[in-house]
Protein backbone atom coordinates (compact mmCIF):
# COMPACT_ATOMS: atom_id res chain seq x y z
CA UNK A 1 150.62 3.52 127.12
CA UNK A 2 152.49 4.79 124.03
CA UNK A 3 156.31 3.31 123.46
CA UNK A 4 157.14 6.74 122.62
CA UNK A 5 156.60 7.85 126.77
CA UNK A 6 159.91 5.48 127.70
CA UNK A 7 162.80 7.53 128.26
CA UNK A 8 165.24 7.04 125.58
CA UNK A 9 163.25 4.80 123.15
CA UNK A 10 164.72 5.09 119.62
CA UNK A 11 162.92 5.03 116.24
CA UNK A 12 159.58 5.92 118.81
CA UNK A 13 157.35 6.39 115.54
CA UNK A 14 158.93 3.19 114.04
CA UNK A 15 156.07 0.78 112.59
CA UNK A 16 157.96 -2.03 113.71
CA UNK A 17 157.88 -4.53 116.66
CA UNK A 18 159.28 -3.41 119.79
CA UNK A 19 162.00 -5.78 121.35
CA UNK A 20 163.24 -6.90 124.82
CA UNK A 21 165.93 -8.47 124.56
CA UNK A 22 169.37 -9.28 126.31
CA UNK A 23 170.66 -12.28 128.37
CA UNK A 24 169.00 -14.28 131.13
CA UNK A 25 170.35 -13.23 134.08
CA UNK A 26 173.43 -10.44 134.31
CA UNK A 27 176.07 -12.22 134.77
CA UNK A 28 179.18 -9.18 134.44
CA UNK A 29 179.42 -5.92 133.50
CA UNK A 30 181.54 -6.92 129.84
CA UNK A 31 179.08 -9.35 129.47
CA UNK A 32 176.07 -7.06 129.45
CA UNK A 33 177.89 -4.86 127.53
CA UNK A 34 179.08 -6.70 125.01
CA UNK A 35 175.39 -7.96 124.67
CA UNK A 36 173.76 -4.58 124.57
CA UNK A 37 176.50 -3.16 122.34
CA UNK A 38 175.43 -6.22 119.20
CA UNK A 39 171.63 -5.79 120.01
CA UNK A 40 171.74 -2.46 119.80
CA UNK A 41 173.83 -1.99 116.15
CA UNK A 42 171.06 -4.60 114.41
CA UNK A 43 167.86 -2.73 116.18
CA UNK A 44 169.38 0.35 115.30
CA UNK A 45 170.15 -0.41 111.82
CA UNK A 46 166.26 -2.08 111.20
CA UNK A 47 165.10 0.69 112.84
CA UNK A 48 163.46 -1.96 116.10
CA UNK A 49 162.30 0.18 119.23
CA UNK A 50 164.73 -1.09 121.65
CA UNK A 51 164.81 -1.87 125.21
CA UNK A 52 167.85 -4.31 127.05
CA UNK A 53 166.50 -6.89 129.48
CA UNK A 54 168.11 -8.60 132.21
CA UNK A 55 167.37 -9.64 135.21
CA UNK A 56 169.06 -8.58 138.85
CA UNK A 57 168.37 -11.93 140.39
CA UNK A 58 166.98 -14.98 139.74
CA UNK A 59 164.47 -16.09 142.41
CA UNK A 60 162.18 -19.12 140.48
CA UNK A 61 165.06 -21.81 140.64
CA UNK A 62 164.69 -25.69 140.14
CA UNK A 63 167.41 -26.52 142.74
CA UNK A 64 169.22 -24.75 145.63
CA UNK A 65 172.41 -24.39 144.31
CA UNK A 66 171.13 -22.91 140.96
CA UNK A 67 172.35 -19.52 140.25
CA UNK A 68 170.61 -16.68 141.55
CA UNK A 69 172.92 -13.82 141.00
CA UNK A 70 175.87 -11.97 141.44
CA UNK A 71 174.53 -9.63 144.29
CA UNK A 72 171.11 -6.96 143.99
CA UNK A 73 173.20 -3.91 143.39
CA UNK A 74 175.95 -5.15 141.76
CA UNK A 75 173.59 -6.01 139.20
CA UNK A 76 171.59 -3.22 138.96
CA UNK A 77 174.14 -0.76 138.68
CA UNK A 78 175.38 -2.89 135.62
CA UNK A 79 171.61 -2.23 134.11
CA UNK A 80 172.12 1.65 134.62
CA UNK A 81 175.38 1.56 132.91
CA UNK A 82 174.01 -0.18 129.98
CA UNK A 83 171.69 2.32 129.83
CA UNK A 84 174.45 5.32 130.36
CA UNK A 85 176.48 3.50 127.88
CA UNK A 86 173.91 2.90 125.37
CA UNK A 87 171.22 6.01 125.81
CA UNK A 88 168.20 2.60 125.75
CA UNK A 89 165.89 2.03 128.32
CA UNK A 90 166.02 -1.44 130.29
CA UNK A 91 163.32 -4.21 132.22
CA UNK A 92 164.57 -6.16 134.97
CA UNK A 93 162.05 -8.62 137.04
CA UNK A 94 161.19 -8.32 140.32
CA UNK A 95 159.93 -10.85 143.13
CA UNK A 96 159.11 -9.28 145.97
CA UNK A 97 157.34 -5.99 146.85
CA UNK A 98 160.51 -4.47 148.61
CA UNK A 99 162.27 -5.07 145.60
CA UNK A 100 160.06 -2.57 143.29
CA UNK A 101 161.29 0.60 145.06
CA UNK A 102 164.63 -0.66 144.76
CA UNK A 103 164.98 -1.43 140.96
CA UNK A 104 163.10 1.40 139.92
CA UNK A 105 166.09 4.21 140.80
CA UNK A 106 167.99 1.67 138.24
CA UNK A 107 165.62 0.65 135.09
CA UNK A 108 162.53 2.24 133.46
CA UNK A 109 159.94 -1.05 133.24
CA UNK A 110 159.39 -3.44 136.04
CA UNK A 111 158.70 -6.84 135.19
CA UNK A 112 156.50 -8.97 137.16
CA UNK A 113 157.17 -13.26 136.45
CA UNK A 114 154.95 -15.21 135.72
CA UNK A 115 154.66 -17.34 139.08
CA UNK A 116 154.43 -14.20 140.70
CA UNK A 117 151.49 -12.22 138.59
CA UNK A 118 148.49 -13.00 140.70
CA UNK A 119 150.45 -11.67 143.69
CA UNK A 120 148.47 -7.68 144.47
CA UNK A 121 151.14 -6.68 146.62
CA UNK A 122 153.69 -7.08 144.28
CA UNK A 123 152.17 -5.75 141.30
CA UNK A 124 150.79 -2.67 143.45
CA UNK A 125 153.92 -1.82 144.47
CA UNK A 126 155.80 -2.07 140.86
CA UNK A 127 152.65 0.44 139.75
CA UNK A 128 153.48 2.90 142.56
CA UNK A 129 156.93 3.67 141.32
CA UNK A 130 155.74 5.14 138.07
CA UNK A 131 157.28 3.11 135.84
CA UNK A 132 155.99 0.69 133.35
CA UNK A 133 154.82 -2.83 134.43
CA UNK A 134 155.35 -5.57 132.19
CA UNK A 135 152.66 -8.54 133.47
CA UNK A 136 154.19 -11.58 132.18
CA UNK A 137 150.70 -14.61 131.96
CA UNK A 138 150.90 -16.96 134.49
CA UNK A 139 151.30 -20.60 132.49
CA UNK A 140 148.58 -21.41 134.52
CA UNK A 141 146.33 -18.52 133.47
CA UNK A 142 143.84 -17.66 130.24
CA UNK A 143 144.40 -14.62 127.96
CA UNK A 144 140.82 -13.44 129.61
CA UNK A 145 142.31 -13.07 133.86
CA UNK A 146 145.24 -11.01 131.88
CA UNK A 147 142.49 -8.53 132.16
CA UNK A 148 141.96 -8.05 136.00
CA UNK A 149 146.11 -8.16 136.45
CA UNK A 150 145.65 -4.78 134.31
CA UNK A 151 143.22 -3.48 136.46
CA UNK A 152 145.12 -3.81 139.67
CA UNK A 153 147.92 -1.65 137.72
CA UNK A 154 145.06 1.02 136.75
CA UNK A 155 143.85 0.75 139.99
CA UNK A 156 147.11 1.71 141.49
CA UNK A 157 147.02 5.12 139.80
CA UNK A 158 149.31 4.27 136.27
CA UNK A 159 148.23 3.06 133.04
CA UNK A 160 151.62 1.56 132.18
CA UNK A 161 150.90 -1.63 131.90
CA UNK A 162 151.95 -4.54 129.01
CA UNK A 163 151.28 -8.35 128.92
CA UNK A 164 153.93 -10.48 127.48
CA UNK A 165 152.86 -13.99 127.33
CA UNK A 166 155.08 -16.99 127.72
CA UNK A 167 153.22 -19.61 126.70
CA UNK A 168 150.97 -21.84 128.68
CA UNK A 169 151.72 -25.17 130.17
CA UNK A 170 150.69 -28.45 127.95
CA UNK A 171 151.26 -31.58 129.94
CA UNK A 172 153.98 -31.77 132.38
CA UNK A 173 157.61 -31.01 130.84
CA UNK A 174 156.32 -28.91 127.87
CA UNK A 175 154.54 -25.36 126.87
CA UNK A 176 152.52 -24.28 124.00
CA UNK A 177 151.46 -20.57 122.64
CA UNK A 178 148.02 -20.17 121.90
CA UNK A 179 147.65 -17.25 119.19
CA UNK A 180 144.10 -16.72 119.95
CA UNK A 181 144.94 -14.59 123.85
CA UNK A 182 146.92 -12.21 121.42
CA UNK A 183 144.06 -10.47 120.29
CA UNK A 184 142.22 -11.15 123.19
CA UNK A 185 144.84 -9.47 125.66
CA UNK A 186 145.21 -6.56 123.04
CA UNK A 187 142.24 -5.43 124.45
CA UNK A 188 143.91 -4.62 127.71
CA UNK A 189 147.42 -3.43 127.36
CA UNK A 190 149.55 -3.92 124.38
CA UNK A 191 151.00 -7.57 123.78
CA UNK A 192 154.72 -8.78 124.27
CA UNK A 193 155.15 -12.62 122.86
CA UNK A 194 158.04 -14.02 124.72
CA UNK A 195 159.68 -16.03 122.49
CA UNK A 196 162.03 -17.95 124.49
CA UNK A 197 160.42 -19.00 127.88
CA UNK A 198 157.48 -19.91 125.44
CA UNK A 199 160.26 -22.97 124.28
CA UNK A 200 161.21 -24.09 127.59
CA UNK A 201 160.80 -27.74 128.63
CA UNK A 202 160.48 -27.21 132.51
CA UNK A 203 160.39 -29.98 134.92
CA UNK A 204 163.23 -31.48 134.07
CA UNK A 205 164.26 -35.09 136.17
CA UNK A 206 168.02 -33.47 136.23
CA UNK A 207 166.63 -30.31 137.90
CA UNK A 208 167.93 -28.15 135.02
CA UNK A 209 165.01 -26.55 132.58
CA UNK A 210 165.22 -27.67 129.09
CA UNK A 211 163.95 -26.23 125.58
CA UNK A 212 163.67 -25.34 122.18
CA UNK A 213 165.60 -23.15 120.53
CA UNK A 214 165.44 -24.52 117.52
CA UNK A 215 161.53 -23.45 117.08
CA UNK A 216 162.32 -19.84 118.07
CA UNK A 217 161.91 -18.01 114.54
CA UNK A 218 158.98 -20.56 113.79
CA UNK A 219 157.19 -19.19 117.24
CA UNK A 220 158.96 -15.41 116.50
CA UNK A 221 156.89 -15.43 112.77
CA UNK A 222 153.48 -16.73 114.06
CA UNK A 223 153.73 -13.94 116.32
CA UNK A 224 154.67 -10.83 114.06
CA UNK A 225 152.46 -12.20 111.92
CA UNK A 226 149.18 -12.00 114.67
CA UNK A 227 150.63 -8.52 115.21
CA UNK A 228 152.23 -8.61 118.34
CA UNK A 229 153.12 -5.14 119.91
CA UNK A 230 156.22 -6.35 120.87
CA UNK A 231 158.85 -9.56 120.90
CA UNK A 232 160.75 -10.73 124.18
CA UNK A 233 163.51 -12.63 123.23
CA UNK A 234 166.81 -13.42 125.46
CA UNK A 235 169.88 -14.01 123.75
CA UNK A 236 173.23 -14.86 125.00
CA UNK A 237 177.06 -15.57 123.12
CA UNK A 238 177.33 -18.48 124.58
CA UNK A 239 174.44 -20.06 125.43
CA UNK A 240 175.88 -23.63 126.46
CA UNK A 241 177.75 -22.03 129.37
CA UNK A 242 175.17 -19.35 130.29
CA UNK A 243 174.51 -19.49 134.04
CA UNK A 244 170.35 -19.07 133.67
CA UNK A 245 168.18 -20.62 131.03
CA UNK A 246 170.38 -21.56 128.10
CA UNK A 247 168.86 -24.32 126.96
CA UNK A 248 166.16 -22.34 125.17
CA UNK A 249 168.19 -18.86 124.69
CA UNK A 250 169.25 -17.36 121.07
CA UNK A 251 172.71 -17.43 120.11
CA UNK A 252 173.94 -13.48 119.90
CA UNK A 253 175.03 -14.80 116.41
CA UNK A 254 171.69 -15.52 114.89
CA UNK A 255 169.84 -11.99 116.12
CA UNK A 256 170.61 -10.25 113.25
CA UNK A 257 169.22 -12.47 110.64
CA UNK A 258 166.26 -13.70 112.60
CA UNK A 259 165.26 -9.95 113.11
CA UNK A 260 165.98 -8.74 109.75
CA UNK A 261 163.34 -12.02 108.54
CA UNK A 262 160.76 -10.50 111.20
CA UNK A 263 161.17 -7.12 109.83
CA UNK A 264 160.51 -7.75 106.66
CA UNK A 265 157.39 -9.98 107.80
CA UNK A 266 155.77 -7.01 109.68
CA UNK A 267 156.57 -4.75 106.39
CA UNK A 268 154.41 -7.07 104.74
CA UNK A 269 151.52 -7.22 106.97
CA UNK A 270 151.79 -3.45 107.60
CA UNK A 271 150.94 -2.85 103.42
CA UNK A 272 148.09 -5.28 103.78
């Protein structure tokens, strides 16, 4: 599908990446606001196609008491005032089939996790509202099986699909991009490269997922530079005390110069 078919996309002819990007989980409405509100003034200003991210609930947790969320609708009506607020579209995941109906009256793409992208019923039933479906690669998974994930959404009546891949699980407690699915996925549905969850460290002995944000802008370059369609990247102001996935999140802080580096990238491989 064409960016330029999301409801209020900005810069929809830009020759940029595209970007989704916010915090982990919604944690309050000034919180996603004050997120969407700094993303928003650096995409806007490098001219990035834009769309906030954040998710309603967190269902994959490594312990019980783990956060989960601050209640389905709560959150979701935060997502519709960011994008009230803000005019920009905005993702959220889902987890269960029920839930697809539910988040689409709130946001414009439906994401479907990793764990979960094998599972028909629920990608069936994200297609069937209409709205895009963002397939994120199972670890577990090649670049090739993105292919019949696609199908299932084409089969389902909508060709709005993406693949974002998230890296690929290397040993136990560690994951690793391979560049080579890029291409290979471009062949079904344009390519997201999530940044982030690519750095994680899961499997922690503490129960508590680990990463690598320090490697973000090295994994961020390799992927502008294999033309990804578009970046996933989650960002937070204070990522030590965020309540879902800090350990590998960006600080709000360095957004601005780590896109204005991967703009200038893609400029350069655009005039090649």
């Amino acid at each position: 599908m064409k960016l330029s078919e999301i409801s209020k996309i900005k810069h929809p002819n830009s020759d940029n990446f595209f970007l989704l990007c916010g915090p982990c989980a919604i944690e309050s409405e000034d919180m996603a606001l004050r997120i969407a509100e700094k993303v928003i003034s650096i995409t806007d200003k490098l001219e990035i196609p834009y769309v906030f991210k954040g998710s309603f609930k967190k269902a994959n947790r490594s312990r019980i008491d783990s956060f989960t969320g601050i209640g389905d609708e709560k959150a979701l009506k935060i997502l519709r005032k960011v994008s009230e607020t803000f005019d920009v579209p905005t993702i959220t995941d889902i987890h269960e089939a029920s839930d697809a109906a539910m988040a689409a009256e709130y946001v414009d793409v439906l994401q479907i996790p990793a764990f979960l992208v094998r599972q028909t019923d629920l990608v069936v039933a994200a297609a069937e509202t209409g709205k895009v479906v963002n397939l994120k690669k199972g670890q577990f998974m090649s670049p090739e099986a993105m292919k019949h994930a696609v199908q299932k959404v084409k089969d389902s009546g909508s060709d709005k699909a993406w693949i974002t891949d998230r890296g690929t699980m290397f040993g136990y407690q560690d994951m690793i991009v391979d560049f080579r699915g890029i291409p290979t996925m471009k062949q079904y549905a344009p390519v997201v490269l999530d940044v982030t969850h690519s750095l994680q460290q899961p499997n922690q002995s503490v129960g508590v997922t680990g990463g690598r944000p320090d490697m973000i802008e090295t994994i961020a370059r390799a992927g502008v530079v294999n033309n990804v369609d578009g970046l996933f990247i989650e960002t937070h102001f204070d990522p030590a005390n965020a309540k879902s996935d800090g350990a590998n999140m960006l600080h709000l802080d360095n957004l601005e110069g780590l896109l204005t580096n991967l703009t200038a990238i893609r400029k350069t491989i655009n005039s090649l």
